[in-house]
C-alpha atoms as a PDB file:
ATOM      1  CA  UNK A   1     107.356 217.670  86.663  1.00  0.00           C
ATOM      2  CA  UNK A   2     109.849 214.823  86.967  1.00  0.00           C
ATOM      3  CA  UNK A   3     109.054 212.005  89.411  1.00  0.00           C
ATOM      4  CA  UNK A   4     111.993 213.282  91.673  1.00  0.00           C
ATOM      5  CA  UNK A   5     110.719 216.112  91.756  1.00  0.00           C
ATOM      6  CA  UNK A   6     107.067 215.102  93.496  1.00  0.00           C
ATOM      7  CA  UNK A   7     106.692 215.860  97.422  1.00  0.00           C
ATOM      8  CA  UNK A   8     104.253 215.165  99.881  1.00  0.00           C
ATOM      9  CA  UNK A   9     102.507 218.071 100.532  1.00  0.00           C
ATOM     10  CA  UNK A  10     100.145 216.905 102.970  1.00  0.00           C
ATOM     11  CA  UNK A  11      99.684 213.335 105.562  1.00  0.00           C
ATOM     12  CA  UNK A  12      96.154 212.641 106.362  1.00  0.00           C
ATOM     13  CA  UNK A  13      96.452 209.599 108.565  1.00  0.00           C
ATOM     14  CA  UNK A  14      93.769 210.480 111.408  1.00  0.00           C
ATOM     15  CA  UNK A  15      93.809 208.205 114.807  1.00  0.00           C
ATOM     16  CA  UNK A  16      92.117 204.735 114.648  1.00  0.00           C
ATOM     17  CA  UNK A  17      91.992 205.729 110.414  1.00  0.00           C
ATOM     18  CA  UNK A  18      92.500 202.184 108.421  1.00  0.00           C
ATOM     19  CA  UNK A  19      94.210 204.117 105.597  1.00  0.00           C
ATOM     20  CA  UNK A  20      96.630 206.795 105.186  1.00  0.00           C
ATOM     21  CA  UNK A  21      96.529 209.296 102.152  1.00  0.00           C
ATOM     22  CA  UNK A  22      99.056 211.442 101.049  1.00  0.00           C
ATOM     23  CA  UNK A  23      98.503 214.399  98.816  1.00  0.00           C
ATOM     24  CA  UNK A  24     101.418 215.206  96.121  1.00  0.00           C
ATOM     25  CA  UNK A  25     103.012 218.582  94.736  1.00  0.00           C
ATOM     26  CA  UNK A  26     101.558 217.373  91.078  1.00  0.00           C
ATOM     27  CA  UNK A  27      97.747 217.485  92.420  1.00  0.00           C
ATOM     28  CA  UNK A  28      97.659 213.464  92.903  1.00  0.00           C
ATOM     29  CA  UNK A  29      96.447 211.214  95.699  1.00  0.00           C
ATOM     30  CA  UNK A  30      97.992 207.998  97.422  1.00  0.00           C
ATOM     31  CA  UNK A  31      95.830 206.212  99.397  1.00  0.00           C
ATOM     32  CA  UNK A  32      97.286 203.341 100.993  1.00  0.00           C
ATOM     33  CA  UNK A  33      95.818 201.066 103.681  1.00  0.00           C
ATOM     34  CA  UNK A  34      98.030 200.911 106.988  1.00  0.00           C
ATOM     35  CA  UNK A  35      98.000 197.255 106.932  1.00  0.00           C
ATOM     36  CA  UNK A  36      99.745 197.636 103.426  1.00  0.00           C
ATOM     37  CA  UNK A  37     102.313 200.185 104.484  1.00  0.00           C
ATOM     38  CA  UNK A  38     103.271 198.511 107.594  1.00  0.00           C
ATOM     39  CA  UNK A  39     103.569 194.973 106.014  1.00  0.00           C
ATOM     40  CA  UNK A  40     106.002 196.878 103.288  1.00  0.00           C
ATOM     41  CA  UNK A  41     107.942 198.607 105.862  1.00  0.00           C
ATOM     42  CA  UNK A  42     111.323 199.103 103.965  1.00  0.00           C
ATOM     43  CA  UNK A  43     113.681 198.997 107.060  1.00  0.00           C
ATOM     44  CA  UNK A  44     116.278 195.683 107.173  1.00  0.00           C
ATOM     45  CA  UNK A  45     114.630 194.323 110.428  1.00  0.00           C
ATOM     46  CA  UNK A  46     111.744 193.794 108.272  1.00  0.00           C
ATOM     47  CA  UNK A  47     113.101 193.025 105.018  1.00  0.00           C
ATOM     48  CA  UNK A  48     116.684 191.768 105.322  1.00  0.00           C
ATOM     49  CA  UNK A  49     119.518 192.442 103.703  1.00  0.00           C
ATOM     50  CA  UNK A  50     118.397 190.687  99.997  1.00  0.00           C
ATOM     51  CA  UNK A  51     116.770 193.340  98.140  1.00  0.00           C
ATOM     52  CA  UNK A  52     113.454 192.407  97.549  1.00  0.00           C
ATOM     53  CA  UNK A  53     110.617 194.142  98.904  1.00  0.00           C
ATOM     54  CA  UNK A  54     107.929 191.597 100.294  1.00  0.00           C
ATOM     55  CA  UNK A  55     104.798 192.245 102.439  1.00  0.00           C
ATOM     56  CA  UNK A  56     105.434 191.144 105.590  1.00  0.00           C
ATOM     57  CA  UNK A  57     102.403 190.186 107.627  1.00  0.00           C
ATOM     58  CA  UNK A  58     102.191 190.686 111.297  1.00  0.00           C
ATOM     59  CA  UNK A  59     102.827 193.995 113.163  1.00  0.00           C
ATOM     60  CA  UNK A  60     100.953 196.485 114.925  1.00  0.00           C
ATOM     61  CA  UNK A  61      99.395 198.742 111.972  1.00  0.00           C
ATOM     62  CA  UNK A  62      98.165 201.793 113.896  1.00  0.00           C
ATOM     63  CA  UNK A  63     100.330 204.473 113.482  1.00  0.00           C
ATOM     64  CA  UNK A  64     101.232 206.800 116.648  1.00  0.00           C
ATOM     65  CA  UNK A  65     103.139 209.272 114.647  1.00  0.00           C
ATOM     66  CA  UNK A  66     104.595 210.460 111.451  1.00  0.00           C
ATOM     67  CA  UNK A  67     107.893 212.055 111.010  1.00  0.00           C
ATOM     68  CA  UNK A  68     109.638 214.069 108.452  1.00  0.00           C
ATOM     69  CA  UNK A  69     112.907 212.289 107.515  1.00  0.00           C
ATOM     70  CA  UNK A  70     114.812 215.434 105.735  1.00  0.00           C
ATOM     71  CA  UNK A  71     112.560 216.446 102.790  1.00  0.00           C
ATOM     72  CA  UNK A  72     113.063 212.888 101.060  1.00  0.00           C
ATOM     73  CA  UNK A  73     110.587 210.506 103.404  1.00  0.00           C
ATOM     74  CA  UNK A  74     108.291 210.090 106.163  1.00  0.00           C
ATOM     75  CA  UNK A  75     108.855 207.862 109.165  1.00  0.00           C
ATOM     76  CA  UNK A  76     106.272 206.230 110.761  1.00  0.00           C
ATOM     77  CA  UNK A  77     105.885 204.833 114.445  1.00  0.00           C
ATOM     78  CA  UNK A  78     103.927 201.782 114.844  1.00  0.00           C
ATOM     79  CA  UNK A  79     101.157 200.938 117.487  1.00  0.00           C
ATOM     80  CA  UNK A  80     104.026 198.685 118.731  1.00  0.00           C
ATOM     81  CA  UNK A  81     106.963 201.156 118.965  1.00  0.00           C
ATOM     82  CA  UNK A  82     108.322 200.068 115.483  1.00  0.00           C
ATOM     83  CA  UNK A  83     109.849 203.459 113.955  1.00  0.00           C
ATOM     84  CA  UNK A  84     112.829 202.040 111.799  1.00  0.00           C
ATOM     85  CA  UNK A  85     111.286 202.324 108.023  1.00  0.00           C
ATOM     86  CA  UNK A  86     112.500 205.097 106.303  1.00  0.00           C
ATOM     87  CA  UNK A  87     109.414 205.219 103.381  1.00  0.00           C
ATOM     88  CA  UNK A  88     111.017 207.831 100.702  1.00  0.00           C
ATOM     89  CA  UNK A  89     108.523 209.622  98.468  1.00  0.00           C
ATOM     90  CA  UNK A  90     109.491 207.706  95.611  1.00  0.00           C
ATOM     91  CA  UNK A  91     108.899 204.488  97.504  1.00  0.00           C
ATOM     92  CA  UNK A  92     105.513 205.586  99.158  1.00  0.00           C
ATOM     93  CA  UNK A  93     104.200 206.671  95.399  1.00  0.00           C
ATOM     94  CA  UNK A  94     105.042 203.211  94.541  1.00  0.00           C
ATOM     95  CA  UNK A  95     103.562 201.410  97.031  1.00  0.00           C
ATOM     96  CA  UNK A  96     100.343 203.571  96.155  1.00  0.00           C
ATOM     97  CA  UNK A  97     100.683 202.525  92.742  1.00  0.00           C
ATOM     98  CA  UNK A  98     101.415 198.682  93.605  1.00  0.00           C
ATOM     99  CA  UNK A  99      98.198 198.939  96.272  1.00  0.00           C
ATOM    100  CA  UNK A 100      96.163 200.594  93.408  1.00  0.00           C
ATOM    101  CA  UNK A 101      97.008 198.008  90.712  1.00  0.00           C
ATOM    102  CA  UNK A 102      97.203 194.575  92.969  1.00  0.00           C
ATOM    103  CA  UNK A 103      95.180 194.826  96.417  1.00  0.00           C
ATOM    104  CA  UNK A 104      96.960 192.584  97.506  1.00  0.00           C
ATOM    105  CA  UNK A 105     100.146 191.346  98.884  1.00  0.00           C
ATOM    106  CA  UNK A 106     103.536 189.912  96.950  1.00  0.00           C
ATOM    107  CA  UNK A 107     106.711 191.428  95.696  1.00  0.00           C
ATOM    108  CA  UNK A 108     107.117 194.911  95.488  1.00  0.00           C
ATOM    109  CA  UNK A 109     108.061 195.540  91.779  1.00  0.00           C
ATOM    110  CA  UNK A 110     111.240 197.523  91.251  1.00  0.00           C
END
């Protein structure tokens, strides 16, 4: 199964929960803290206009709600109201990956 090809098939990101995990079509698991996924939120008001993918610090992490965007990405609302980050699948499997490998923050790798 090609990478475009993986969905979500299930959110597990209970109330006052730390960490969010995501189970795939291919069997795997993503579990990402929602400090992590916040402080990579992908939208422009976050991020700007350059590019790059940074981690962000600062934000309200607890997440009030997840939304389906299509079948291509979740959207998540914020403790604070933020809602604009569109995370795709592709992009949440790599955060997964870059939170597996690193623990910590920096660039996103493309």
């Amino acid at each position: 199964m090609s990478e475009t090809q993986v969905f979500a098939t299930e959110v597990r990101a209970p109330r006052g929960a730390d960490v969010t995990e995501v189970l795939w079509s291919d069997g795997s698991v993503t579990r990402v803290a929602n400090e992590f996924l916040r402080g990579y939120c992908p939208c422009a008001g976050c991020q700007g206009h350059s590019g790059t993918i940074a981690f962000r610090a600062g934000g309200n992490a607890e997440i009030d709600d997840i939304v389906e965007v299509g079948n291509y990405a979740l959207c998540f609302r914020w403790g604070d109201g933020h809602d604009s980050g569109i995370y795709t699948w592709e992009y949440l499997r790599r955060l997964g990956a870059h939170a597996a490998q690193s623990g910590r923050e920096g660039v996103l790798p493309r």
